[in-house]
N, C-alpha and C. Protein backbone atom coordinates (compact mmCIF):
# COMPACT_ATOMS: atom_id res chain seq x y z
N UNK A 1 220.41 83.86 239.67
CA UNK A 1 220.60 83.06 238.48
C UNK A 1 221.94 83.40 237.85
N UNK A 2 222.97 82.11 237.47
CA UNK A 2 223.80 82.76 236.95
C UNK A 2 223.86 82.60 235.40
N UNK A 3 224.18 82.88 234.34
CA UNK A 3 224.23 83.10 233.24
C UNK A 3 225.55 82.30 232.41
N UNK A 4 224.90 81.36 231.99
CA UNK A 4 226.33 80.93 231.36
C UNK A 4 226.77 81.03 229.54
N UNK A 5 227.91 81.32 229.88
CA UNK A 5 228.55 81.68 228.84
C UNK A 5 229.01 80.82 227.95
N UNK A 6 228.79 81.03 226.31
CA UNK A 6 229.17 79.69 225.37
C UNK A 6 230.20 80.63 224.43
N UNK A 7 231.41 79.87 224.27
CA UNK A 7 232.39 80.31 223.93
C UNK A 7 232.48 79.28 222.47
N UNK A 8 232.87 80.03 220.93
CA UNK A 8 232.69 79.53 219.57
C UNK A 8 234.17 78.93 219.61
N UNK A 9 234.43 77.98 219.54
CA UNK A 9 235.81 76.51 219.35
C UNK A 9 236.12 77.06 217.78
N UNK A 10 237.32 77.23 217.57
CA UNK A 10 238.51 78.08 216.55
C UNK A 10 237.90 76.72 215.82
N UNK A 11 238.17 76.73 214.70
CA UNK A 11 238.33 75.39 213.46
C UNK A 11 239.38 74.76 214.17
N UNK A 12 240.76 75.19 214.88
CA UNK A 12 241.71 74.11 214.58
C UNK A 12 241.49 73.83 216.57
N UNK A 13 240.67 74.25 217.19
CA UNK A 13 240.15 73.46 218.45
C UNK A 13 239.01 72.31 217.89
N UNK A 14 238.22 72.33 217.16
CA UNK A 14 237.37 71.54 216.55
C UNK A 14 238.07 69.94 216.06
N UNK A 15 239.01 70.15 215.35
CA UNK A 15 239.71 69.70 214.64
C UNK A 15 240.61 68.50 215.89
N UNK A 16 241.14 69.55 216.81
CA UNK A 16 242.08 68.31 217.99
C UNK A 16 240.78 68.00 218.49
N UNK A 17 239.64 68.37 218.75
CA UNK A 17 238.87 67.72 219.90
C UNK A 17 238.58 66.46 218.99
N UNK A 18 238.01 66.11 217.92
CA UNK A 18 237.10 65.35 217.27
C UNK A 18 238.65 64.41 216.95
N UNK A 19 240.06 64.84 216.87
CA UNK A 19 240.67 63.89 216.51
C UNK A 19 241.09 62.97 217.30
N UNK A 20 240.96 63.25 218.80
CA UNK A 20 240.87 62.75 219.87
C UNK A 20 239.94 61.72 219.98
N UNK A 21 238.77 61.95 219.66
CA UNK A 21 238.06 60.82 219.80
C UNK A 21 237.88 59.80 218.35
N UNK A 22 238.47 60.21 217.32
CA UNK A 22 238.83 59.40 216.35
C UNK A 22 239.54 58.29 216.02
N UNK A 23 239.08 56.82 216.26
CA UNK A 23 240.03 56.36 215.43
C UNK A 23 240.73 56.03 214.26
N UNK A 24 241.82 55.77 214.69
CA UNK A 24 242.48 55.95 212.91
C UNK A 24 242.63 54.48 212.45
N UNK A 25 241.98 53.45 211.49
CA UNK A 25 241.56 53.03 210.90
C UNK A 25 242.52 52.47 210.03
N UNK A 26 243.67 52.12 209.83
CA UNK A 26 244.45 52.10 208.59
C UNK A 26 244.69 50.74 207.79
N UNK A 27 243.51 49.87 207.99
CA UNK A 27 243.19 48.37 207.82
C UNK A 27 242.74 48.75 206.01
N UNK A 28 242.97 47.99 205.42
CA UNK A 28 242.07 47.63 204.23
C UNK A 28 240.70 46.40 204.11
N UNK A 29 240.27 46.65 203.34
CA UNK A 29 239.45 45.88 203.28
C UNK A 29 239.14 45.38 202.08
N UNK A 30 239.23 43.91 201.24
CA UNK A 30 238.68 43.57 199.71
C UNK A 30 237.75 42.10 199.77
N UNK A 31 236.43 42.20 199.11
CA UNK A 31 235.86 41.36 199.02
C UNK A 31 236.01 40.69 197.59
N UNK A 32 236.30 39.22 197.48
CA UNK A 32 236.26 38.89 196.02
C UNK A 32 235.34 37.28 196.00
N UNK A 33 235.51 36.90 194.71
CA UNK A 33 234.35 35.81 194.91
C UNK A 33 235.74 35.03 194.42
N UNK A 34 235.10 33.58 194.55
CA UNK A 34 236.17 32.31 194.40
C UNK A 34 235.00 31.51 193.95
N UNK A 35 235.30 30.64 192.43
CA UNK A 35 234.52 29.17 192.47
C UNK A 35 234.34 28.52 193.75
N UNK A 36 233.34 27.61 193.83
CA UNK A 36 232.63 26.57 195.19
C UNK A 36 234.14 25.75 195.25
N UNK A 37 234.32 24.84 193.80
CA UNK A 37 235.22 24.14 193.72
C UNK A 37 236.33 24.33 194.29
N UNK A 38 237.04 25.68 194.90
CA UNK A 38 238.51 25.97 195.33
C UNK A 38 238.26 25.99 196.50
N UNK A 39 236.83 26.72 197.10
CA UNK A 39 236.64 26.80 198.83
C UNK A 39 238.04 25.43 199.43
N UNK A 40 237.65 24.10 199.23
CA UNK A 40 238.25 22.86 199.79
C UNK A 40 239.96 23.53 199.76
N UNK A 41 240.65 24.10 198.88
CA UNK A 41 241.74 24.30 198.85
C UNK A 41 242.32 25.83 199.96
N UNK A 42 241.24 26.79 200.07
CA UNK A 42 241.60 27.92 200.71
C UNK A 42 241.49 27.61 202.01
N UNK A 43 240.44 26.65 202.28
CA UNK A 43 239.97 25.96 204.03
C UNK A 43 241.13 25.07 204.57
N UNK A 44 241.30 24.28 203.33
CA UNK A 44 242.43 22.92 204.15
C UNK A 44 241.52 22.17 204.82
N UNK A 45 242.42 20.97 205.30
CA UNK A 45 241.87 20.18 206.22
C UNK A 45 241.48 20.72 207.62
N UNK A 46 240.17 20.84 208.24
CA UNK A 46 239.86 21.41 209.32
C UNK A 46 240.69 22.89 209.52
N UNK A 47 240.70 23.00 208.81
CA UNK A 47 240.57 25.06 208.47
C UNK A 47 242.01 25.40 208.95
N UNK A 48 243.50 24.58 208.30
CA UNK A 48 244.65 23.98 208.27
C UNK A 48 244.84 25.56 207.31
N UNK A 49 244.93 25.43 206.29
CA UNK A 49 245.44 26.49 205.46
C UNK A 49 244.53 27.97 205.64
N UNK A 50 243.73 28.11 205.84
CA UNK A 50 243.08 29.65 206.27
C UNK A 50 243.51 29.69 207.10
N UNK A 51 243.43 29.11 208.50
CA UNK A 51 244.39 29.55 209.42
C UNK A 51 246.00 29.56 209.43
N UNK A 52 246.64 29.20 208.73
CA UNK A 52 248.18 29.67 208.21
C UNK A 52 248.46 30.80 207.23
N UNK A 53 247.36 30.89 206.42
CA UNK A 53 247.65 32.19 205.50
C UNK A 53 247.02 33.37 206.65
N UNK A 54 246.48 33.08 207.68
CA UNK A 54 245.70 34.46 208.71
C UNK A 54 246.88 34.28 209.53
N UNK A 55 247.56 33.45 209.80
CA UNK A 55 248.94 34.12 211.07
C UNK A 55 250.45 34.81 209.89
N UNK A 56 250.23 33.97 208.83
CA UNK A 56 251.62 34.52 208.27
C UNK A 56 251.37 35.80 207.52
N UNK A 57 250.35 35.74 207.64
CA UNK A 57 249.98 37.64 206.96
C UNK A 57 249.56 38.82 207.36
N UNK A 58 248.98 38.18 208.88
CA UNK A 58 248.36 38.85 209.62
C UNK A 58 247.01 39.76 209.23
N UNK A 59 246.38 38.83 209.10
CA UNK A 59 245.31 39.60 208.12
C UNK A 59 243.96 38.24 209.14
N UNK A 60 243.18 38.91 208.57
CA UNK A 60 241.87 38.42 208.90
C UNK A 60 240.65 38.35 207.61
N UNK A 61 240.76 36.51 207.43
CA UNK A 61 240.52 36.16 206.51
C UNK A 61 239.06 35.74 206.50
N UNK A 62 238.07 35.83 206.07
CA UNK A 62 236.53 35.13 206.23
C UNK A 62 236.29 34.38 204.68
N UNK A 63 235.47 33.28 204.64
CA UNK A 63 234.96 32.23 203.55
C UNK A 63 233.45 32.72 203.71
N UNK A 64 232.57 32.74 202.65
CA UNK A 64 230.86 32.86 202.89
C UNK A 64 230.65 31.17 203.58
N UNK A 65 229.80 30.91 204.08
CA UNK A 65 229.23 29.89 204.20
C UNK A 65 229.24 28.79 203.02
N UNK A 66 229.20 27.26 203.08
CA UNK A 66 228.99 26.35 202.05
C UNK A 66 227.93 26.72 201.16
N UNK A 67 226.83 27.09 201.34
CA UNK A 67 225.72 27.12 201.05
C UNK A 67 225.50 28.85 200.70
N UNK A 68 226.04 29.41 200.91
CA UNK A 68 226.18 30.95 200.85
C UNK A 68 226.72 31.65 199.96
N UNK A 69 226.46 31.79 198.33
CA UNK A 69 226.74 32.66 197.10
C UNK A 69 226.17 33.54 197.13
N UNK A 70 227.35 34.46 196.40
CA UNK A 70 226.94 36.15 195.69
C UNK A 70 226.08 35.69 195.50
N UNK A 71 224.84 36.66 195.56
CA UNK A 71 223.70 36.37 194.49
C UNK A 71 223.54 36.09 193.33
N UNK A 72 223.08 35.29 192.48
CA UNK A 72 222.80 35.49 190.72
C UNK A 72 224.35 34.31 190.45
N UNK A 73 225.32 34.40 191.37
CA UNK A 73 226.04 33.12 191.20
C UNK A 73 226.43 32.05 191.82
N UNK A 74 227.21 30.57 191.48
CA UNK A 74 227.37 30.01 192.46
C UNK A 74 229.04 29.88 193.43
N UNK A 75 229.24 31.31 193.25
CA UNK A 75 230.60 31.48 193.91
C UNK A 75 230.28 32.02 195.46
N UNK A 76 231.95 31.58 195.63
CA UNK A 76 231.78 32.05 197.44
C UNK A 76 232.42 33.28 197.39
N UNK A 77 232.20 34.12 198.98
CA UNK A 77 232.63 35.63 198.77
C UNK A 77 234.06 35.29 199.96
N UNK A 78 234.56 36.11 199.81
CA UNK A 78 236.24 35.81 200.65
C UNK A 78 236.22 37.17 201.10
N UNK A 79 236.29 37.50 202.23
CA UNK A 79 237.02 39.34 202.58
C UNK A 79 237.85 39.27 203.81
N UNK A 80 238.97 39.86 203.29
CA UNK A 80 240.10 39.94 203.83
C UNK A 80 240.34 41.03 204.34
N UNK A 81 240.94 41.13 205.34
CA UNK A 81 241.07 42.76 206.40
C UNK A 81 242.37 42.52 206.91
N UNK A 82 243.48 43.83 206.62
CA UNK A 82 244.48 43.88 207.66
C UNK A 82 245.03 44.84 206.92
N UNK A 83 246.46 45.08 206.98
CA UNK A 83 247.25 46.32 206.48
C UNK A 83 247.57 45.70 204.74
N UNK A 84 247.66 46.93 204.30
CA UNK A 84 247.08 46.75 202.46
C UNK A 84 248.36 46.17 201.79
N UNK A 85 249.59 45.76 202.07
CA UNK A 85 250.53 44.68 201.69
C UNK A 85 250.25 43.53 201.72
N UNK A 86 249.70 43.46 203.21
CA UNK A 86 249.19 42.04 203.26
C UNK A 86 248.11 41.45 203.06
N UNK A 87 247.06 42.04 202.73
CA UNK A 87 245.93 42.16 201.69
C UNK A 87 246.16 41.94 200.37
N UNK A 88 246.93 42.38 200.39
CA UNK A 88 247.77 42.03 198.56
C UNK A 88 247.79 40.60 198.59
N UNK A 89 248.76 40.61 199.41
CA UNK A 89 249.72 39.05 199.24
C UNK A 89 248.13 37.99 200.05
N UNK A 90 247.64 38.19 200.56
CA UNK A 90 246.22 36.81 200.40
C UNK A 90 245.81 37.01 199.18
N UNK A 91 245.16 38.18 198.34
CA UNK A 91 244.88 37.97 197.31
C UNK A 91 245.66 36.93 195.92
N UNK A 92 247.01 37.53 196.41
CA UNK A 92 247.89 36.60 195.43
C UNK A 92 247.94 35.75 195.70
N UNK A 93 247.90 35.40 196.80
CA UNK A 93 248.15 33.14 197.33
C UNK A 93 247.16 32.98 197.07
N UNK A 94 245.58 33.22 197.02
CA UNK A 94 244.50 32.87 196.63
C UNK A 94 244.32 32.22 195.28
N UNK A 95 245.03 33.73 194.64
CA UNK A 95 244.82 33.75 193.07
C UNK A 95 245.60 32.46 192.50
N UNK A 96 247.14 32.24 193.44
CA UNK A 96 247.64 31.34 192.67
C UNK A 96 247.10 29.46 192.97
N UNK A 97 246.11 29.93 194.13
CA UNK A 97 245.45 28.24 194.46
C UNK A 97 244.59 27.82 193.64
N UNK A 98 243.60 29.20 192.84
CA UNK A 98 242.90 29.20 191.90
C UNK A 98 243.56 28.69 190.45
N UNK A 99 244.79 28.73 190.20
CA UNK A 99 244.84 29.01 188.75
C UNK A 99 245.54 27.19 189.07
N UNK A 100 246.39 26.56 190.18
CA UNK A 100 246.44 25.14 190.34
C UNK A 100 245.16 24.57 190.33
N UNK A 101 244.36 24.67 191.28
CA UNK A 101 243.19 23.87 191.52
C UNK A 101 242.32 23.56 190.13
């Protein structure tokens, strides 16, 4: 029989092994609600303007469903994912379709 031996991993062996299998993550993420009434303006015609604000920002944009409000209201939920500049700037083109519409 042979006997095997378990050897205790330093903190900073711990540390490269687990960062190795880590990924690094550096996306943001913000959920906000929008009146029903603006959905028509953030969609466009056949999904014309969400898909132009998702290539020129590079972000990845989602609408709730027509029929699909926060709870307790009748707004839609919007969450936006990509690097946190450009997370900004959908929020701001949003904000400013909201304050025309």
């Amino acid at each position: 029989m042979s006997a095997s031996v378990k050897r205790a991993f330093t903190e900073e062996e711990n540390d490269q092994r687990s960062s190795k299998h880590q990924k690094k993550d550096e996306r943001t993420r913000i959920k906000f609600l929008v009146p029903i009434y603006t959905a028509g303006a953030i969609i466009g015609a056949k999904g014309s303007e969400i898909n132009k604000l998702k290539q020129e920002t590079e972000t990845q944009v989602h609408l709730s469903e027509a029929q699909e409000y926060f709870p307790g209201t009748r707004e839609r939920v919007v969450v936006v994912t990509g690097m946190e500049n450009n997370v900004i700037e959908v929020f701001r083109r949003v904000n400013t379709k909201l304050r025309v519409e």
